[in-house]
C-alpha atoms as a PDB file:
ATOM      1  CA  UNK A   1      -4.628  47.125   9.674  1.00  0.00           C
ATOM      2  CA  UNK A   2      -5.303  46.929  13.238  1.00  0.00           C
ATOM      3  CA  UNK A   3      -8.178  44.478  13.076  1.00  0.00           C
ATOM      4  CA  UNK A   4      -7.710  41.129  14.279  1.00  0.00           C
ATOM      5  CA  UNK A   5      -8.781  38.204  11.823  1.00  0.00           C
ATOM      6  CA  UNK A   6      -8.829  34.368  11.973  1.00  0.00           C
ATOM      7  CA  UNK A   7      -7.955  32.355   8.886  1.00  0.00           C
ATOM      8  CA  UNK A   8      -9.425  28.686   9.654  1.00  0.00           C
ATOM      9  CA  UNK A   9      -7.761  25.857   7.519  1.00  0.00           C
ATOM     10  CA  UNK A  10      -9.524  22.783   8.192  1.00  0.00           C
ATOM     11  CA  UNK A  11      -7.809  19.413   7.372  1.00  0.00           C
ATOM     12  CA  UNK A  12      -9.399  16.124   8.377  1.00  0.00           C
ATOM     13  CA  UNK A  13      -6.721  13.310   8.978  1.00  0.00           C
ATOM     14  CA  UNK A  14      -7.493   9.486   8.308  1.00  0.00           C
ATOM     15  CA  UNK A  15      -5.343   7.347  10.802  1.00  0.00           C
ATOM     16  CA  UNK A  16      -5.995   3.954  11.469  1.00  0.00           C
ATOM     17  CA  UNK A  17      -9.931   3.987  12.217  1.00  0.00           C
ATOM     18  CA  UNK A  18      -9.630   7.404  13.714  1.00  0.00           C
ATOM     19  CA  UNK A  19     -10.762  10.349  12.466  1.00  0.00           C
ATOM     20  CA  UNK A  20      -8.728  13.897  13.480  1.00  0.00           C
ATOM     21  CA  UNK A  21      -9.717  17.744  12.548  1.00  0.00           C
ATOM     22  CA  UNK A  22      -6.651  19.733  12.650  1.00  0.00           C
ATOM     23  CA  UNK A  23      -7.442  23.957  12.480  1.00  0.00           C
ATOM     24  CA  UNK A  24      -4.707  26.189  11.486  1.00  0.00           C
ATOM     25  CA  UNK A  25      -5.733  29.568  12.684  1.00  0.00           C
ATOM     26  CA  UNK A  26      -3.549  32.622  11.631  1.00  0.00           C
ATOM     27  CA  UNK A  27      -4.397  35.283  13.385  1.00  0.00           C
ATOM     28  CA  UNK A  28      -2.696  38.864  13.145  1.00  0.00           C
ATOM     29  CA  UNK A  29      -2.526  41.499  16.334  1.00  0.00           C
ATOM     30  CA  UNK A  30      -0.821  44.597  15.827  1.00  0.00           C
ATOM     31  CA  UNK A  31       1.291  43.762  12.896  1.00  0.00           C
ATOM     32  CA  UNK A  32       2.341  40.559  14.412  1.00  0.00           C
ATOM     33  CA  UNK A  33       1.102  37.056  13.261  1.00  0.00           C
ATOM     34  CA  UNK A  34       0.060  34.651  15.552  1.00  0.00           C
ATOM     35  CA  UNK A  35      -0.490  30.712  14.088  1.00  0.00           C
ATOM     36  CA  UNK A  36      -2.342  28.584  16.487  1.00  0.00           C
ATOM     37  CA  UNK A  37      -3.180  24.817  16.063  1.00  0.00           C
ATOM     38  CA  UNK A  38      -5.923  23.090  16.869  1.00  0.00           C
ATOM     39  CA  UNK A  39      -6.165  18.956  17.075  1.00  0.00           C
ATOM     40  CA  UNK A  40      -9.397  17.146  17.899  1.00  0.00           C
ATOM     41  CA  UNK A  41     -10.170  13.510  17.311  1.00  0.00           C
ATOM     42  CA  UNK A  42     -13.624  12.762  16.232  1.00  0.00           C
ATOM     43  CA  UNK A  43     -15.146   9.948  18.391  1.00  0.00           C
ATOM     44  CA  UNK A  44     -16.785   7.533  16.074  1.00  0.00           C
END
C-alpha cells in the first residue's frame, strides 16, 4: 500500500465551561505511520 490515508478520531472534551475537539489523525507514508494530534477549543 503506497497510498496515503487519514484516520480522523474525533473526541470532544468537557472541561470546566470549555469545550475542546481533539483529532487523532493516523496517517501512513511509505510503510511508516505517522499519528498527528490536533487540539482546538471551541469558543462558546
Amino acid at each position: 500500500m503506497h497510498n496515503e490515508y487519514d484516520i480522523p478520531f474525533v473526541v470532544t472534551l468537557h472541561m470546566k465551561n470549555t469545550y475542546a475537539v481533539l483529532r487523532v489523525h493516523v496517517i501512513k507514508i511509505e510503510g511508516q505511520p505517522y499519528v498527528l494530534l490536533q487540539l482546538e477549543p471551541l469558543m462558546n
